[in-house]
Protein backbone atom coordinates (compact mmCIF):
# COMPACT_ATOMS: atom_id res chain seq x y z
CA UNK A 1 -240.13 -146.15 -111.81
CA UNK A 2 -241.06 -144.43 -108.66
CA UNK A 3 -239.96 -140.79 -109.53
CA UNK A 4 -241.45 -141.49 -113.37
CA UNK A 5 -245.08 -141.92 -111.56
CA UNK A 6 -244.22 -139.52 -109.24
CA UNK A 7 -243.25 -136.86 -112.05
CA UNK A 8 -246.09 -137.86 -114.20
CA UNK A 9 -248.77 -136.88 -111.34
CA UNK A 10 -246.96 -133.92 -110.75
CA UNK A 11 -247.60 -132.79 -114.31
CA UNK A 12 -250.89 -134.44 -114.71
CA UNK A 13 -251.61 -132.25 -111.14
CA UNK A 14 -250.13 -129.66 -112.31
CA UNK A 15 -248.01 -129.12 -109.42
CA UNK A 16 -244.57 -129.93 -110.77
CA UNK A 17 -241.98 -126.72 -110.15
CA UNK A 18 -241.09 -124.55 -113.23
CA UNK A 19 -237.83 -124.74 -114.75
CA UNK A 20 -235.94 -121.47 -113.94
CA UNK A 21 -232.44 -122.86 -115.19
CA UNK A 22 -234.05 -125.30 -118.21
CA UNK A 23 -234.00 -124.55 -121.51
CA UNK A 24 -234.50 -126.46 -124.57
CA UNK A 25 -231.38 -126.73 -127.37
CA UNK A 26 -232.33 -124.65 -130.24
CA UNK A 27 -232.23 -127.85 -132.57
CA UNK A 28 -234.71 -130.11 -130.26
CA UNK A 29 -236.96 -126.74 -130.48
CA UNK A 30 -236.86 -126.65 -133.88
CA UNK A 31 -237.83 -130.75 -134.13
CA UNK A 32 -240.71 -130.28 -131.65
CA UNK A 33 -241.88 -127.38 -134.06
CA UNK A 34 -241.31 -129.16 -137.35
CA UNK A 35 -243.08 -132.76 -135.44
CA UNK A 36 -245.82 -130.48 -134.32
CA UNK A 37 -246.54 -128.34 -137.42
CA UNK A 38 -246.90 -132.02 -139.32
CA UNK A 39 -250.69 -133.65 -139.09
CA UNK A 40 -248.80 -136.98 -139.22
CA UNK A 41 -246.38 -136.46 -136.68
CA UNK A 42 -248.30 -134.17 -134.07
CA UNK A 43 -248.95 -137.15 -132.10
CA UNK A 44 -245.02 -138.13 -131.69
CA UNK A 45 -244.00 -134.25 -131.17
CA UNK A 46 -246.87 -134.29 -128.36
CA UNK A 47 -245.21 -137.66 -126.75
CA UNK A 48 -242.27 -136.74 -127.24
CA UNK A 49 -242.46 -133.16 -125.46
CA UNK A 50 -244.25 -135.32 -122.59
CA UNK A 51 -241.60 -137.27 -122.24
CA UNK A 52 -239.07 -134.09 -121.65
CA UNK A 53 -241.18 -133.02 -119.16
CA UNK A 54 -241.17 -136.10 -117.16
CA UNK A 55 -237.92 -136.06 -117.46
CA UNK A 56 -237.44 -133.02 -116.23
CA UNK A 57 -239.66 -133.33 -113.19
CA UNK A 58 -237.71 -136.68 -112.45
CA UNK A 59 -234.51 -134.78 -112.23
CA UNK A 60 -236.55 -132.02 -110.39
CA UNK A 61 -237.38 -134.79 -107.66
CA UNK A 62 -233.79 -136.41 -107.96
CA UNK A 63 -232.52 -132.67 -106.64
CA UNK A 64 -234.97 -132.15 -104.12
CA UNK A 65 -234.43 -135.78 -102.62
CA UNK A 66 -230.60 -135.32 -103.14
CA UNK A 67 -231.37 -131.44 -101.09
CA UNK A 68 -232.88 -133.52 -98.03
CA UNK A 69 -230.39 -136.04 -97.72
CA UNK A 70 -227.49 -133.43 -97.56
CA UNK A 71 -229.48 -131.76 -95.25
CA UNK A 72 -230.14 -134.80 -92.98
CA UNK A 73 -226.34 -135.69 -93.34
CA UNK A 74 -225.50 -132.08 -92.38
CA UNK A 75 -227.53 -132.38 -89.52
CA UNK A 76 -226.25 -135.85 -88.52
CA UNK A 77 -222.60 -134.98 -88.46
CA UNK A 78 -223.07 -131.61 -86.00
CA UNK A 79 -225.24 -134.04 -83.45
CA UNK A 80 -221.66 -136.58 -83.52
CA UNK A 81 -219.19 -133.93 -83.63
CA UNK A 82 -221.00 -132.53 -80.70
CA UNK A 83 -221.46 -135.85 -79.02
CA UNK A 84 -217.49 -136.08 -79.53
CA UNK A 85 -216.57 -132.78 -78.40
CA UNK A 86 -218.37 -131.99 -75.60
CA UNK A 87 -218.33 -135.66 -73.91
CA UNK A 88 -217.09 -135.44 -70.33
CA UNK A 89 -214.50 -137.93 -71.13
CA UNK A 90 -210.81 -137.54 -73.13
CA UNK A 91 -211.50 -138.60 -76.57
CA UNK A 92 -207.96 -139.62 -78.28
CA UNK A 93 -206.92 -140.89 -81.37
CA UNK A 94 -203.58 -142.78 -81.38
CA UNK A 95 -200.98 -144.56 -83.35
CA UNK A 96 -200.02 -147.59 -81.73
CA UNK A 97 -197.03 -145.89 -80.52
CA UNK A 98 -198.78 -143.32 -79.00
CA UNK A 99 -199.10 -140.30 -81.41
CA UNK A 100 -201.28 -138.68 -81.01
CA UNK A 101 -203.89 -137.67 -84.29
CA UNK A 102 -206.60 -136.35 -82.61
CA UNK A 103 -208.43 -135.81 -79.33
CA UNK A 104 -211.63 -133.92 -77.63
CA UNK A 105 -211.98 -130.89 -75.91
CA UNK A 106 -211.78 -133.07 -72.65
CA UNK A 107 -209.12 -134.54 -73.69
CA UNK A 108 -207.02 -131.46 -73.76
CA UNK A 109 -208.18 -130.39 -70.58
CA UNK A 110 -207.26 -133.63 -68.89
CA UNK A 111 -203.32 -132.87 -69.67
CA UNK A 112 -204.06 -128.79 -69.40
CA UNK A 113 -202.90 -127.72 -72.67
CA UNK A 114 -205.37 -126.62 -76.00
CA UNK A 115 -206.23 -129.41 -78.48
CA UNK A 116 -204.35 -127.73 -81.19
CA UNK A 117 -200.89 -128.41 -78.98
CA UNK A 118 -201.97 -132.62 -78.97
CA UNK A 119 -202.00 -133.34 -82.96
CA UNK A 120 -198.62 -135.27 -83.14
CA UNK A 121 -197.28 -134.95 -79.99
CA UNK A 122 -197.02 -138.48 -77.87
CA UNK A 123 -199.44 -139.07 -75.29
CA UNK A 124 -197.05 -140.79 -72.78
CA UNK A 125 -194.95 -137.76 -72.39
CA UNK A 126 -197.83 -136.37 -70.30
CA UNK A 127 -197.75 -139.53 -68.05
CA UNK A 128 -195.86 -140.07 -65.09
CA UNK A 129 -192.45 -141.82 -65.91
CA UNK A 130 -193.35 -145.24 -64.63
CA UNK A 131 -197.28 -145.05 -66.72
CA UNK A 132 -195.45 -144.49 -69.61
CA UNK A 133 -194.47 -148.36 -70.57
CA UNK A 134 -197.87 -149.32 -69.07
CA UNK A 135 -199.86 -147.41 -71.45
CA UNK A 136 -197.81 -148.45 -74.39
CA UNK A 137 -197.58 -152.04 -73.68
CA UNK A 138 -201.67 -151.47 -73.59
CA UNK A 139 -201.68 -149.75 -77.22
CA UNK A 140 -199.16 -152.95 -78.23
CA UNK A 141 -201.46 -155.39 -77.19
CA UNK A 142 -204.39 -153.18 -78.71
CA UNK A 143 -202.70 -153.08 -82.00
CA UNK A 144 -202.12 -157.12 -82.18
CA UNK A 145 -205.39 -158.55 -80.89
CA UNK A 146 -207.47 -155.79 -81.28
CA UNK A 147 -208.93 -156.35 -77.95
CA UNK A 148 -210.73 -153.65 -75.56
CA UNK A 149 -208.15 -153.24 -72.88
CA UNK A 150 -207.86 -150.73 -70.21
CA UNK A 151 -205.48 -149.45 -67.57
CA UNK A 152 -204.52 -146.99 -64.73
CA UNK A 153 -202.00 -144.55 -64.87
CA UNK A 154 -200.66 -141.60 -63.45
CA UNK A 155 -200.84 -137.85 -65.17
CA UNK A 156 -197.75 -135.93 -64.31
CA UNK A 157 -198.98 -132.69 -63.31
CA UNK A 158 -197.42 -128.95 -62.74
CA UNK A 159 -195.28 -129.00 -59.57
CA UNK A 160 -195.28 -133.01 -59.24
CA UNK A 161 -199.08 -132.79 -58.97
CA UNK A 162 -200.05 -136.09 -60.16
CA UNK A 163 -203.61 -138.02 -60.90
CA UNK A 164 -204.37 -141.53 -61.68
CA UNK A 165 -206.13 -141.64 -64.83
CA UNK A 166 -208.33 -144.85 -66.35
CA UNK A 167 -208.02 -145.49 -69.68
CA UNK A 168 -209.77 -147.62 -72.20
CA UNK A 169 -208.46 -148.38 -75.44
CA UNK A 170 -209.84 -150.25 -78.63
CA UNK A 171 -208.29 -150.70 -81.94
CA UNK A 172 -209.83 -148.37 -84.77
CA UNK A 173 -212.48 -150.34 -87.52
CA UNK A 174 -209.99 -150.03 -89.63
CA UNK A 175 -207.34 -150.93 -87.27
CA UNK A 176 -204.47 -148.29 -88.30
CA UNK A 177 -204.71 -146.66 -85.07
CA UNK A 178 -206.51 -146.89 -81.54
CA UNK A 179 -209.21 -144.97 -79.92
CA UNK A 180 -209.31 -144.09 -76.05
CA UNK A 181 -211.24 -142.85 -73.95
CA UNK A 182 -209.57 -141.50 -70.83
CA UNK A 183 -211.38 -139.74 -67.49
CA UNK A 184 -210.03 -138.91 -63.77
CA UNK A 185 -210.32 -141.76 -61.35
CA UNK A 186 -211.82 -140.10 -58.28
C-alpha cells in the first residue's frame, strides 16, 4: 500500500521516472484505443491506463529500493571482510580435526607461509610436537559442548625457533566446524 501511494504522488507530481525499457503489448494498446475511442467506456480505458502507470511506478520504486539495498549489502560485506582480513589476530576456520578451511591474512603470517598454502592443510602440523594433542583435545571438547575454550601452545618455527601462541576457539553457529582466533603471547 505504501509504494501504491507513493507511485500515485509520483504521477499526480509528476515526478515519476520515464520508462526507457517499458512498452505496452500491441493487444493492451489496441484495448486502451478501442476503450478510449468509446463514449461509454472512456472512463474505464482512462482508469484502466492509470492503473498501468501506478503499476509501473510501483515496480519503478520496487527497483530503486531493491538498487539501495544491494548497495548497502555491498557496502556491508567489504567493511567485514576488511574487519576479517586485516585484524591483528589469526583468524582460522577449522574442522574439528584441525583442517584447516580458511584463515586471515594474520593468520598466515603467524605460521610464515601465504593463505593460499593453509586451505586444507592441518593446523597442528605447524605446532610444536607436544601442542599438537593439546590443541586438538581443545577442538574435541569445542566440537562436543560447544564451549569457548582456549589454550597455549608452541609454534614450531624455522631452525627450532619456537613461540607460544594463545588460542581461543568456539564452535561455528552452525556447529560443523570451529572458529579461532590465535595471536603471539609476548
Amino acid at each position: 500500500m505504501q509504494l501504491r501511494n507513493e507511485a500515485e504522488a509520483r504521477l499526480e507530481a509528476g515526478t515519476a521516472a520515464a520508462y526507457n525499457n517499458w512498452s505496452l503489448g500491441v493487444d493492451a494498446l489496441q484495448l486502451l484505443h478501442r476503450l478510449s475511442s468509446d463514449p461509454q467506456t472512456a472512463a474505464d480505458a482512462l482508469k484502466l491506463l492509470h492503473e498501468l502507470q501506478v503499476h509501473q511506478v510501483e515496480l519503478d520504486l520496487q527497483n530503486e529500493e531493491m538498487h539501495l539495498n544491494e548497495q548497502r549489502l555491498v557496502e556491508e560485506f567489504a567493511h567485514y571482510k576488511e574487519l576479517y582480513e586485516f585484524a591483528p589476530l589469526g583468524y582460522f576456520l577449522v574442522d574439528f580435526q584441525g583442517v584447516i578451511i580458511e584463515s586471515n591474512r594474520a593468520g598466515a603470517e603467524l605460521f610464515g607461509v601465504g593463505r593460499d598454502e593453509l586451505a586444507g592443510d592441518r593446523i597442528d602440523r605447524f605446532l610444536a610436537a607436544e601442542s599438537r594433542s593439546v590443541l586438538l583435545s581443545l577442538l574435541e571438547r569445542v566440537g562436543e559442548d560447544g564451549a569457548t575454550l582456549a589454550c597455549e601452545v608452541t609454534v614450531d618455527g624455522e631452525a627450532n625457533t619456537f613461540r607460544p601462541l594463545r588460542v581461543m576457539a568456539k564452535a561455528s553457529p552452525d556447529k560443523r566446524c570451529a572458529m579461532l582466533a590465535c595471536c603471539e603471547c609476548t
